[in-house]
C-alpha atoms as a PDB file:
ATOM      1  CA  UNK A   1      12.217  39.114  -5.033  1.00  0.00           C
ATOM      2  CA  UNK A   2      13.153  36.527  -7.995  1.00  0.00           C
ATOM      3  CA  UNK A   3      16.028  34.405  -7.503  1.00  0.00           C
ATOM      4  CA  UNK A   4      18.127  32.648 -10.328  1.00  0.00           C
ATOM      5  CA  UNK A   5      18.331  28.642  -9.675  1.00  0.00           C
ATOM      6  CA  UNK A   6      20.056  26.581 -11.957  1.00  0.00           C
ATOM      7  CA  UNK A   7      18.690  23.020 -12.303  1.00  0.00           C
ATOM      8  CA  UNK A   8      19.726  19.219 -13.734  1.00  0.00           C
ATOM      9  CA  UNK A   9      16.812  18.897 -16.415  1.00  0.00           C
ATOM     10  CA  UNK A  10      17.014  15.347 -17.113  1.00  0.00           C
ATOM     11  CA  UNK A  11      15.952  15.039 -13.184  1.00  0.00           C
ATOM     12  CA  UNK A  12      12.947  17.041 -13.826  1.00  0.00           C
ATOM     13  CA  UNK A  13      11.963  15.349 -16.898  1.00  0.00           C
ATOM     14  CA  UNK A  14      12.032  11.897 -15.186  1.00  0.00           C
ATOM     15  CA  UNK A  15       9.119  13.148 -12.727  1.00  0.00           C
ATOM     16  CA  UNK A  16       7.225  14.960 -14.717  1.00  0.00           C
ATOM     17  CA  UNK A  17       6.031  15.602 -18.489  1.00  0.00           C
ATOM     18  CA  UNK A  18       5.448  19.326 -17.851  1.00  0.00           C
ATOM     19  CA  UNK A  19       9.233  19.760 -17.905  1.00  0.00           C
ATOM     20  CA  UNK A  20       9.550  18.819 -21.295  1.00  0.00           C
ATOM     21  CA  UNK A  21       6.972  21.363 -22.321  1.00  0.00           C
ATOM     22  CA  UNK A  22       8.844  23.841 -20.155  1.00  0.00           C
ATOM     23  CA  UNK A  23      11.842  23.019 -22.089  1.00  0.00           C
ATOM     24  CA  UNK A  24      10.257  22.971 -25.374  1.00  0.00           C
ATOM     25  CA  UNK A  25       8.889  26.515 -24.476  1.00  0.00           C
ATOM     26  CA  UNK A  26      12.116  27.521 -24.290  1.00  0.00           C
ATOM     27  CA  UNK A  27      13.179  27.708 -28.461  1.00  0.00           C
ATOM     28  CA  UNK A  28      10.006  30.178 -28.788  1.00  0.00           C
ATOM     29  CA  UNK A  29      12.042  33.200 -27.507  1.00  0.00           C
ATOM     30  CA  UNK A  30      12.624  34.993 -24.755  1.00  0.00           C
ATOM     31  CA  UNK A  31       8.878  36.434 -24.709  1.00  0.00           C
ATOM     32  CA  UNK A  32       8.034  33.001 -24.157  1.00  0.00           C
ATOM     33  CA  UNK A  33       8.372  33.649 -20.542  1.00  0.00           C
ATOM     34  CA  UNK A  34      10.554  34.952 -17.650  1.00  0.00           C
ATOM     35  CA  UNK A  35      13.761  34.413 -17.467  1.00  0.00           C
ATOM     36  CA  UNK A  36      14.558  30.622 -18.228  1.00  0.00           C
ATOM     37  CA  UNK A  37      16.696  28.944 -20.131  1.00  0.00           C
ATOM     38  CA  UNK A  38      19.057  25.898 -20.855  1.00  0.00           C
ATOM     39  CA  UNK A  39      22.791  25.514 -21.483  1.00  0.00           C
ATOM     40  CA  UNK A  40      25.477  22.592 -20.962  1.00  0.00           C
ATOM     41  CA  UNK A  41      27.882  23.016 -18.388  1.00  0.00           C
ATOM     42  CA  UNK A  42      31.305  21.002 -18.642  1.00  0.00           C
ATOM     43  CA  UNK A  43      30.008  17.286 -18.076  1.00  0.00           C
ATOM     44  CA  UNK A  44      27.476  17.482 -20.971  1.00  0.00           C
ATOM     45  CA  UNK A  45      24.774  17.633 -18.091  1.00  0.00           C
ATOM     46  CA  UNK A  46      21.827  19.859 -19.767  1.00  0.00           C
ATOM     47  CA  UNK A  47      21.148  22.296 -16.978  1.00  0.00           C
ATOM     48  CA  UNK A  48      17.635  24.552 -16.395  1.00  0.00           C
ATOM     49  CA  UNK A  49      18.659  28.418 -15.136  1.00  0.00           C
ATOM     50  CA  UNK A  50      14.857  29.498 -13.705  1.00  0.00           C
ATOM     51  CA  UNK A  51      13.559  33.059 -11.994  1.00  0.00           C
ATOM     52  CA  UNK A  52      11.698  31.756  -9.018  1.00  0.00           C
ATOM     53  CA  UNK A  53      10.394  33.458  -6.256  1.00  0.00           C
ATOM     54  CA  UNK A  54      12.779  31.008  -3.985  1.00  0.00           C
ATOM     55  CA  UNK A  55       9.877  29.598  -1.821  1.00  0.00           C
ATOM     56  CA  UNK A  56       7.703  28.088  -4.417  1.00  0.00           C
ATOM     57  CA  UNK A  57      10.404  26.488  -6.238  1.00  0.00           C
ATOM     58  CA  UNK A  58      11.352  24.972  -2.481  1.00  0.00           C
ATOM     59  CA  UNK A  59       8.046  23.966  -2.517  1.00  0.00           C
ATOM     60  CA  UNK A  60       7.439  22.393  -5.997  1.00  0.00           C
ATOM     61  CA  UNK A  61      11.032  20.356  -6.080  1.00  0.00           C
ATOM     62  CA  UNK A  62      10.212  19.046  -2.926  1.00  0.00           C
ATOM     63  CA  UNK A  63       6.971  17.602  -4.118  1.00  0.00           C
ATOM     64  CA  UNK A  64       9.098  16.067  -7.363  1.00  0.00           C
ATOM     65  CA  UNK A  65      12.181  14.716  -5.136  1.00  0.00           C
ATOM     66  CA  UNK A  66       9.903  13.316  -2.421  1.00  0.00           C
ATOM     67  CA  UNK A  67       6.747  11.462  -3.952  1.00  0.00           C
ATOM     68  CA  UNK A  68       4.589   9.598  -2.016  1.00  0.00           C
ATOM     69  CA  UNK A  69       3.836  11.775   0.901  1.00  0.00           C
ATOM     70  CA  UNK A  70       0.523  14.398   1.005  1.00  0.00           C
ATOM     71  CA  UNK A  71       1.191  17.662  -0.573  1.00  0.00           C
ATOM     72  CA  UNK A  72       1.203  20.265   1.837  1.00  0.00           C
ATOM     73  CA  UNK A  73      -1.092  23.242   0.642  1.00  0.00           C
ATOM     74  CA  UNK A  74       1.806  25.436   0.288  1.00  0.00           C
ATOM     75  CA  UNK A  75       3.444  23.151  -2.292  1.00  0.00           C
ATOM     76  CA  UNK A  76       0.062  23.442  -4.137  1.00  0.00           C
ATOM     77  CA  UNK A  77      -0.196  26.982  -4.672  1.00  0.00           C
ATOM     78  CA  UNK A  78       3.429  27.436  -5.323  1.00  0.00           C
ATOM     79  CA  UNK A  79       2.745  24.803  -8.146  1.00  0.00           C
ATOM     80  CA  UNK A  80      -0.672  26.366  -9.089  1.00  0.00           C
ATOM     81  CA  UNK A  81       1.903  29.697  -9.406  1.00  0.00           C
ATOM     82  CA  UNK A  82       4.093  28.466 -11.480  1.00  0.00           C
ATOM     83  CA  UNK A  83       1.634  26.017 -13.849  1.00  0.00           C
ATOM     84  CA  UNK A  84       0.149  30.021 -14.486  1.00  0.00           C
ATOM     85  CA  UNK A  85       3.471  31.874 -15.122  1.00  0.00           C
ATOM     86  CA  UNK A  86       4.919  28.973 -17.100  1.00  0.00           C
ATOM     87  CA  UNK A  87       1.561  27.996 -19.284  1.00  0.00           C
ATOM     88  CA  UNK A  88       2.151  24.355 -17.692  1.00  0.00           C
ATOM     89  CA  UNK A  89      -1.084  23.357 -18.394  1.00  0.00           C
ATOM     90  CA  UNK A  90      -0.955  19.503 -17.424  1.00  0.00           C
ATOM     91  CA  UNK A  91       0.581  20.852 -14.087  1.00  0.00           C
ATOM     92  CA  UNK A  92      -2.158  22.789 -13.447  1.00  0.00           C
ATOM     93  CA  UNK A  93      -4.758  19.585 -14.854  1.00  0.00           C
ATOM     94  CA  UNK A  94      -2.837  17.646 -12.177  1.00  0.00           C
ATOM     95  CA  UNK A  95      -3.101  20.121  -9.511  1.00  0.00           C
ATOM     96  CA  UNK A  96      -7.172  20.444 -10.053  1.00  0.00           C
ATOM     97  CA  UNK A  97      -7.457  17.357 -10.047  1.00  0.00           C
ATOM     98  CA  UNK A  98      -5.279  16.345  -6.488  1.00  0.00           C
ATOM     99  CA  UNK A  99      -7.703  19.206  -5.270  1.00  0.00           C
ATOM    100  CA  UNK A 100     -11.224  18.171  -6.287  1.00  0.00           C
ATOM    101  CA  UNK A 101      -9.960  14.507  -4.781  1.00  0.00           C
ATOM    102  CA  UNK A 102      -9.493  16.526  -1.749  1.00  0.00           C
ATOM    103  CA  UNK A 103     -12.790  18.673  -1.955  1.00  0.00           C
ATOM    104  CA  UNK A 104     -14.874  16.263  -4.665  1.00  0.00           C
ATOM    105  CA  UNK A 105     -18.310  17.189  -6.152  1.00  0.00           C
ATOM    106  CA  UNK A 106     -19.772  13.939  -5.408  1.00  0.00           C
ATOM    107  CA  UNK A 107     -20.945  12.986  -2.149  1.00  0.00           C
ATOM    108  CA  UNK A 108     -19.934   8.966  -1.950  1.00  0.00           C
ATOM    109  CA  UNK A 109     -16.091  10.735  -2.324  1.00  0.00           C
ATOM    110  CA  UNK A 110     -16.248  12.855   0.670  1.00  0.00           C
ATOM    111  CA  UNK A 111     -14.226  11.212   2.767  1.00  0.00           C
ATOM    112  CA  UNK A 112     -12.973   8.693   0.260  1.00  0.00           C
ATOM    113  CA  UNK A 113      -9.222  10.556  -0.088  1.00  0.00           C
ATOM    114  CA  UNK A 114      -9.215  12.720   3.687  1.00  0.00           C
ATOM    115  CA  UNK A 115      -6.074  11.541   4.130  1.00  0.00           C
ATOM    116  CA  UNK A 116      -4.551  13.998   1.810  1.00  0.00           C
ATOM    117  CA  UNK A 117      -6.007  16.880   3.517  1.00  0.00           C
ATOM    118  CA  UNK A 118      -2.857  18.610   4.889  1.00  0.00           C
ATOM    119  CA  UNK A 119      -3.136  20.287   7.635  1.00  0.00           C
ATOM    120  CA  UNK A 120      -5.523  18.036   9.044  1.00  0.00           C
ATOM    121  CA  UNK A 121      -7.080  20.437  10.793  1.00  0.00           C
ATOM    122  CA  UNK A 122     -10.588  22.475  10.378  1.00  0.00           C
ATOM    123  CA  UNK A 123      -7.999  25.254   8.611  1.00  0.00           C
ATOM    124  CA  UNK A 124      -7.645  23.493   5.901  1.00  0.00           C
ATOM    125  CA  UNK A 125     -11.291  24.146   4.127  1.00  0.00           C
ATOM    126  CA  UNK A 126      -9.505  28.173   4.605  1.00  0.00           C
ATOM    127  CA  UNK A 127      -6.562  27.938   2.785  1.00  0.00           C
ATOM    128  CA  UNK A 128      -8.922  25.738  -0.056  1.00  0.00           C
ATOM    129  CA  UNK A 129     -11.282  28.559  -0.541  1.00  0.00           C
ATOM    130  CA  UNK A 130      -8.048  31.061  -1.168  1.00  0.00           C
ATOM    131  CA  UNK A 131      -6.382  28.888  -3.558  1.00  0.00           C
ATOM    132  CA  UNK A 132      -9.670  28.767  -5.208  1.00  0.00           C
ATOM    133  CA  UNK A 133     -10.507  32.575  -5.372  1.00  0.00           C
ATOM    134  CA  UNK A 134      -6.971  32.960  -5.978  1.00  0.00           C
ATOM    135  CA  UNK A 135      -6.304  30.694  -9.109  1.00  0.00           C
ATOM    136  CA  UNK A 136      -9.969  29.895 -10.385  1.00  0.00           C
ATOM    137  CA  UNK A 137     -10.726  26.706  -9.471  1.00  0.00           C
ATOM    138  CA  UNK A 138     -14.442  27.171  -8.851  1.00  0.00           C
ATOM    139  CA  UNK A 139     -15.080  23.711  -8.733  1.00  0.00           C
ATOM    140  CA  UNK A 140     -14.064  23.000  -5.188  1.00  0.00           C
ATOM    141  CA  UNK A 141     -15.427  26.022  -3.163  1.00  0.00           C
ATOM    142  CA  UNK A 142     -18.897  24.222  -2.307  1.00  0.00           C
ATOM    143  CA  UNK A 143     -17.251  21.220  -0.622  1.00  0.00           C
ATOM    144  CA  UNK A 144     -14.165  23.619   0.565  1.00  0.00           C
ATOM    145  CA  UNK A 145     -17.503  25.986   1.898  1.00  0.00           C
ATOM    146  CA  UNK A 146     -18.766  22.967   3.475  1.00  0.00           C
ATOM    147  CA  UNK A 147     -15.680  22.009   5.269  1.00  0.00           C
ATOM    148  CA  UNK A 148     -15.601  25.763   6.975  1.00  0.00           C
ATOM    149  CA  UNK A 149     -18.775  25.440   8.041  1.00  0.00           C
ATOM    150  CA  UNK A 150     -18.311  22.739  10.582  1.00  0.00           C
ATOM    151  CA  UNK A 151     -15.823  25.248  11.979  1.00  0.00           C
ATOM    152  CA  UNK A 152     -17.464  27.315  15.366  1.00  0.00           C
ATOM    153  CA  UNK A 153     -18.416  30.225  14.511  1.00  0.00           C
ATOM    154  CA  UNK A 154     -16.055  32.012  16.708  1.00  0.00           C
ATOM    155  CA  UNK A 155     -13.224  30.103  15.346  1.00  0.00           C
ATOM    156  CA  UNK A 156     -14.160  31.375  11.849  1.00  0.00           C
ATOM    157  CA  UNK A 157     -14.053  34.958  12.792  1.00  0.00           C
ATOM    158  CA  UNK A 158     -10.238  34.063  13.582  1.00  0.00           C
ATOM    159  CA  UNK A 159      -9.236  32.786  10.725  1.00  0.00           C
ATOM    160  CA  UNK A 160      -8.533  35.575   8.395  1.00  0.00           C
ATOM    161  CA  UNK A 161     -11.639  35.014   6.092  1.00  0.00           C
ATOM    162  CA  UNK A 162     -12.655  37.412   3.719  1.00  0.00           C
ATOM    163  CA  UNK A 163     -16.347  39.414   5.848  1.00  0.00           C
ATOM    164  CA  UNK A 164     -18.157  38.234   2.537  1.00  0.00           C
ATOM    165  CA  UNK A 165     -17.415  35.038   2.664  1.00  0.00           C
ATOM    166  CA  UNK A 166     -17.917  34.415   6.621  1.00  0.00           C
ATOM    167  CA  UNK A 167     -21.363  36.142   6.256  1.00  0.00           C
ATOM    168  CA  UNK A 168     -22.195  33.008   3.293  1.00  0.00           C
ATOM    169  CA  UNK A 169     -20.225  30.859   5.567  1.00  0.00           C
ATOM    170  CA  UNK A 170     -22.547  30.936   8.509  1.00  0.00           C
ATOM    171  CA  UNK A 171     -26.186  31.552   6.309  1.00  0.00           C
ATOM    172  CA  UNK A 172     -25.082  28.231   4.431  1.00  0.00           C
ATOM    173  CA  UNK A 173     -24.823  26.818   8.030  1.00  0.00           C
ATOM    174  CA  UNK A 174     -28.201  27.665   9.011  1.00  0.00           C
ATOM    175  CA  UNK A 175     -29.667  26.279   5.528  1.00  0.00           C
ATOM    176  CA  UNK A 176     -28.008  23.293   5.715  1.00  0.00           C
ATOM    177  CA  UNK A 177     -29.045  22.397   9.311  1.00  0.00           C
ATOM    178  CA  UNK A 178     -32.556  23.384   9.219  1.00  0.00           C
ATOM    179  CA  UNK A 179     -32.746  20.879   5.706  1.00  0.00           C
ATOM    180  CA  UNK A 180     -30.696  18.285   7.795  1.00  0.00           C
ATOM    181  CA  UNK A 181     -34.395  18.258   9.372  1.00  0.00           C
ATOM    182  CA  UNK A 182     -36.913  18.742   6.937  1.00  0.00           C
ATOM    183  CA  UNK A 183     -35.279  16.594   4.268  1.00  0.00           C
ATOM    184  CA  UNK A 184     -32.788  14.294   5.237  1.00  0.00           C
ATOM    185  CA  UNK A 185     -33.950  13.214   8.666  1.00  0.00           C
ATOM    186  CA  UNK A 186     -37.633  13.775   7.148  1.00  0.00           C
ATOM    187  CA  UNK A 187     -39.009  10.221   7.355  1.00  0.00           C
ATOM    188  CA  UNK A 188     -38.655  10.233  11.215  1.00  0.00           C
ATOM    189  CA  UNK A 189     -41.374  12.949  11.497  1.00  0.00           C
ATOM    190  CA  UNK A 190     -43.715  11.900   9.152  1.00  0.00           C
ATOM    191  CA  UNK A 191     -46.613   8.962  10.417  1.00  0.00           C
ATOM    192  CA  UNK A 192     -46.238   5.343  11.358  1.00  0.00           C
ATOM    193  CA  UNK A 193     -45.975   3.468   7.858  1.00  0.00           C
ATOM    194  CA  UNK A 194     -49.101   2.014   9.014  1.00  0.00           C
ATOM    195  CA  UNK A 195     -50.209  -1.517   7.167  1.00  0.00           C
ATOM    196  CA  UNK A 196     -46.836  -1.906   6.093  1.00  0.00           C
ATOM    197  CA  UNK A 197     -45.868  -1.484   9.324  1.00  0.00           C
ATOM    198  CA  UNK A 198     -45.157  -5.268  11.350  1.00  0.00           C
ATOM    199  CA  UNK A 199     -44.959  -2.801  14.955  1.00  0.00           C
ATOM    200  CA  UNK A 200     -46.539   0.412  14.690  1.00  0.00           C
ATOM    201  CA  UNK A 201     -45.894   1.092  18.643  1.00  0.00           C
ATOM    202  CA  UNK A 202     -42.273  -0.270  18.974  1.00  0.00           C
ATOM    203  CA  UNK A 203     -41.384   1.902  15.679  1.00  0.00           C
ATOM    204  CA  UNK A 204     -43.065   4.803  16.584  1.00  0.00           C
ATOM    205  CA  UNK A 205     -41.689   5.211  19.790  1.00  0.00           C
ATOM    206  CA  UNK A 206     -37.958   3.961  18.167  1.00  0.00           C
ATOM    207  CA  UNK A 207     -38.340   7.321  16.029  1.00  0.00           C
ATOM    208  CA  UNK A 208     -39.080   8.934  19.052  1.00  0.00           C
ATOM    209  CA  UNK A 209     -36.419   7.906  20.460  1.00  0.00           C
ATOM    210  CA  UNK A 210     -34.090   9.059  18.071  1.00  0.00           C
ATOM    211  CA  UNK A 211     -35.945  12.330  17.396  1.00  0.00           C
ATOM    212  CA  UNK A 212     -35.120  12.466  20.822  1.00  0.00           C
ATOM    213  CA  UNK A 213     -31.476  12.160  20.216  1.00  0.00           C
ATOM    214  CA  UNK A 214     -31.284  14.530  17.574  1.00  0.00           C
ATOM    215  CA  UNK A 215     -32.945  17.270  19.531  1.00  0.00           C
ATOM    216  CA  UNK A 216     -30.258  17.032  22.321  1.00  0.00           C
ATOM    217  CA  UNK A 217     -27.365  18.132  19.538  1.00  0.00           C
ATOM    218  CA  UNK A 218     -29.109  20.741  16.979  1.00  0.00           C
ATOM    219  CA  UNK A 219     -25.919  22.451  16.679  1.00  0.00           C
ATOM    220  CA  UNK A 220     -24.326  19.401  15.095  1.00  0.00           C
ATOM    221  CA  UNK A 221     -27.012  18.932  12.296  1.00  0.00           C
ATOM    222  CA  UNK A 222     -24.648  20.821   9.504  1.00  0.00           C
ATOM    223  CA  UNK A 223     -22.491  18.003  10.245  1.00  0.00           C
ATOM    224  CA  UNK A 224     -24.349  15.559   8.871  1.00  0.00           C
ATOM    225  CA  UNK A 225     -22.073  14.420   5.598  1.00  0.00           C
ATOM    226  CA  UNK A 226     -19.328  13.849   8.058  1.00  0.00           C
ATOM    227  CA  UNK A 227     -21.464  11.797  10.644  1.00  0.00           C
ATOM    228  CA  UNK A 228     -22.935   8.417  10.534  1.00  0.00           C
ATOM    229  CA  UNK A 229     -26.414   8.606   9.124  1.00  0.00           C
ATOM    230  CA  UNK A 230     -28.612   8.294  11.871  1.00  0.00           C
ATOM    231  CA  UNK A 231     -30.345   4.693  11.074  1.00  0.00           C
ATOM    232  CA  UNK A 232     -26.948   3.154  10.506  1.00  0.00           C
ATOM    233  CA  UNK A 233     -25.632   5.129  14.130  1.00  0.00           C
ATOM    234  CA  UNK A 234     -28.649   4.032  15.969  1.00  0.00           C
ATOM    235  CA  UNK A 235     -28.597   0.505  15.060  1.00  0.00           C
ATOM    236  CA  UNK A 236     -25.192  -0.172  15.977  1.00  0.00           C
ATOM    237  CA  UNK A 237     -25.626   1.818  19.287  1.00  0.00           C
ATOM    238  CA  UNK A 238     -27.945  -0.691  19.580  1.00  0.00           C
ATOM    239  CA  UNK A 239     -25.480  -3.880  18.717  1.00  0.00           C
ATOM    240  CA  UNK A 240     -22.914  -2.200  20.805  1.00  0.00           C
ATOM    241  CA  UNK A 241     -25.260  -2.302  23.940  1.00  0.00           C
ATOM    242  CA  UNK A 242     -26.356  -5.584  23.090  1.00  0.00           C
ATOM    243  CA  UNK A 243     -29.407  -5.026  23.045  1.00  0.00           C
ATOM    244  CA  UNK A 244     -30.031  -6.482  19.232  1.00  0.00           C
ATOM    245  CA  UNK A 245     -31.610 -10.081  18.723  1.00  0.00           C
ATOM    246  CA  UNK A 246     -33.052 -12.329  16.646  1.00  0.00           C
ATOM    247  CA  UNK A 247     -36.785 -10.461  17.222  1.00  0.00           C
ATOM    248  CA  UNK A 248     -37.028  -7.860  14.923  1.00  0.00           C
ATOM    249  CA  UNK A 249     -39.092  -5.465  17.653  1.00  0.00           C
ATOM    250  CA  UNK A 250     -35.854  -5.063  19.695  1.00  0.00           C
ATOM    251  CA  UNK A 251     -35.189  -2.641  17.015  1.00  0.00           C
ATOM    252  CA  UNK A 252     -37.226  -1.767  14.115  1.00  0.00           C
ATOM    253  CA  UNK A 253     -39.182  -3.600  11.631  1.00  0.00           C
ATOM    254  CA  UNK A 254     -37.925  -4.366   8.178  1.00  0.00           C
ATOM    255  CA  UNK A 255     -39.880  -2.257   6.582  1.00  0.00           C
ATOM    256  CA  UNK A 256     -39.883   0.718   8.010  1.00  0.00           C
ATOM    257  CA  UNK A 257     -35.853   0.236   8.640  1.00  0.00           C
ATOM    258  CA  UNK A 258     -35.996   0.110   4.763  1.00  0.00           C
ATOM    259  CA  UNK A 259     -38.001   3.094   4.068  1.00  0.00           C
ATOM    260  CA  UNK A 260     -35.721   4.813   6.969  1.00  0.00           C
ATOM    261  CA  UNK A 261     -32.406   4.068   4.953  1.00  0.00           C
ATOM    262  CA  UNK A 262     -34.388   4.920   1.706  1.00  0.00           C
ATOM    263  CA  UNK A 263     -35.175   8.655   2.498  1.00  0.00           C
ATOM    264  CA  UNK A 264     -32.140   9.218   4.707  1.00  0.00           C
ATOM    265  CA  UNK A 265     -29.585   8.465   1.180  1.00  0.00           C
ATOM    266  CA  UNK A 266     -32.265  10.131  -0.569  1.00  0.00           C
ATOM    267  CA  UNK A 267     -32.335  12.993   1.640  1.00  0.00           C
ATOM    268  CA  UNK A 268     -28.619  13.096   1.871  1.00  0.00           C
ATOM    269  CA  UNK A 269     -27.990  13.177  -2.085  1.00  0.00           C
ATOM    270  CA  UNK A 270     -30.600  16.048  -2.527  1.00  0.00           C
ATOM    271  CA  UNK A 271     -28.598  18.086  -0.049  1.00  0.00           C
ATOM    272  CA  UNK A 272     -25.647  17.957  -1.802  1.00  0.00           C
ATOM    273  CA  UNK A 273     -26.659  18.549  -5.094  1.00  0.00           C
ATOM    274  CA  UNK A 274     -28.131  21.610  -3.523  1.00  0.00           C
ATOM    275  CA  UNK A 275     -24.766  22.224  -1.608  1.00  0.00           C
ATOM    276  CA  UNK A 276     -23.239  24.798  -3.903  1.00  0.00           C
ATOM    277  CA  UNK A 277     -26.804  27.062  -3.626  1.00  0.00           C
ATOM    278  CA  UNK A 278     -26.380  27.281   0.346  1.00  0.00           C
ATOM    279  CA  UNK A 279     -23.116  29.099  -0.480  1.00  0.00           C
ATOM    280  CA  UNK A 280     -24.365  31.156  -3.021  1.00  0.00           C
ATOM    281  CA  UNK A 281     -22.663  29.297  -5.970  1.00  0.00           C
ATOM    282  CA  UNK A 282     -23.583  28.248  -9.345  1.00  0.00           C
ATOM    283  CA  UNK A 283     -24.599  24.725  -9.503  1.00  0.00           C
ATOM    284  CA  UNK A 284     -22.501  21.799  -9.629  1.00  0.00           C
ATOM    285  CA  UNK A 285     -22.642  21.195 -13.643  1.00  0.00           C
ATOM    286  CA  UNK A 286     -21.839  25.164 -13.991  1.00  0.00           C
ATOM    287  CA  UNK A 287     -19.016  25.199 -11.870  1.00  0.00           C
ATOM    288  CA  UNK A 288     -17.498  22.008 -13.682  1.00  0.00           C
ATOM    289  CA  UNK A 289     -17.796  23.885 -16.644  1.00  0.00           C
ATOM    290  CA  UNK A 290     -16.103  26.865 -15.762  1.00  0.00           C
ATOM    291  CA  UNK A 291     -13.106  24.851 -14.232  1.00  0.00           C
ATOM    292  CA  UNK A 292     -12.859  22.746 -17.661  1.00  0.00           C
ATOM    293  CA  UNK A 293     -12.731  26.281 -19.652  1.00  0.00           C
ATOM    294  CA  UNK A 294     -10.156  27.214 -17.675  1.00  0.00           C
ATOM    295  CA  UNK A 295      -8.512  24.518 -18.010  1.00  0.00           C
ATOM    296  CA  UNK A 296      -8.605  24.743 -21.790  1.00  0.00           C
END
């Protein structure tokens, strides 16, 4: 149940803006909110008595007190809590947006801010889908969906997931592999470029090769977006073995390493702007619309 804290405001208000809204709120009545309010105890010190369920304020003064460290998940939906109960609506801007850094809607920042993923651990794509359903914050489920699919399938079953959303989880899976092939790693099936071509056997049987390489792992082609594209893993397989030189047909001609790279990013791109339809979702420019109303 609710527990009474009583807390140094002028602390609060030094690490964060939403406290002075919170203390604002607090001349609007007692309908403003739950039980809150200030008074002045014997050293002038202005003082903030709160109702908390004890565990998320635990959570959210630890992430005020100690800056600088990533916010467990736990802190996050205690704060998402308490942004909702107490109308803080910059708390809950803040909180959206530590989360779509996290689970982002644009490809190139994928991995860009990982190391804020707490746990780091396939789990944590779980516990983002909950907050999500839980406090409407639609626009991180397709990368959060994403993130559970690279889980094994009989890991998945384990985790607690909603049936609905493990049936999804697993369809998007099969969708996203079987495009992994017919659109992103397209160009490697298609015919030799021909004219434009400076090798038309040494290429030909390099995409073979790698076709080759691909076909050994099919289970792994959901993982693409977290794997190194397969022209830029090949060729510095390649470096690694020492096998590169100065002659271009130790690898692949320019031109047809060009057009590789071309479709691959191409290929890549169009897969995640289609991301949110594996899952079911509403595309990425709904979903960012629906967050920002909800926001407002």
């Amino acid at each position: 149940m609710p527990t009474s804290f009583a807390i140094r405001l002028d602390m609060l208000q030094e690490r964060g803006t939403e406290f002075y809204l919170l203390s604002d709120r607090l001349d609007q009545g007692p309908d403003a909110f739950l039980p809150c309010s200030v008074y002045t105890c014997a050293s002038t010190i202005d003082l903030l008595s709160v109702c908390f369920y004890p565990q998320d304020l635990k959570f959210a003064l630890f992430s005020y007190f100690y800056p600088g460290k990533p916010t467990h998940y736990d802190v996050l939906e205690s704060m998402l809590r308490l942004a909702k109960k107490y109308l803080a609506h910059q708390l809950r801007a803040d909180i959206v947006k530590h989360l779509t850094m996290i689970y982002p809607s644009k490809l190139a920042a994928l991995e860009e801010h990982k190391d804020l993923r707490v746990p780091d651990h396939y789990s944590h794509s779980v516990r983002a889908i909950a907050m999500s359903q839980e406090h409407d914050v639609p626009i991180i489920l397709p990368a959060a969906f994403y993130f559970a699919s690279t889980i094994p399938p009989a890991q998945l079953i384990d985790l607690h997931l909603k049936r609905d959303d493990v049936a999804v989880i697993l369809s998007g899976r099969d969708k996203i592999a079987e495009d992994a092939f017919k659109i992103a790693w397209s160009w490697l099936f298609i015919s030799s470029s021909g004219s434009r071509c400076s090798s038309v056997v040494q290429c030909q049987r390099r995409r073979l090769d790698v076709i080759q390489k691909l076909a050994r792992s099919p289970g792994d082609a959901h993982r693409l977006f977290l794997n190194t594209m397969p022209h830029q893993y090949w060729q510095e397989e390649d470096k690694e073995n020492g096998s590169e030189s100065e002659d271009e047909v130790d690898w692949i001609c320019k031109k047809c390493l060009r057009e590789w790279r071309c479709s691959e990013q191409n290929g890549y791109r169009q897969i995640w702007d289609w991301l949110p339809s594996y899952f079911k979702l509403p595309d990425w420019d709904k979903l960012g619309e629906n967050s920002q109303q909800l926001e407002d």
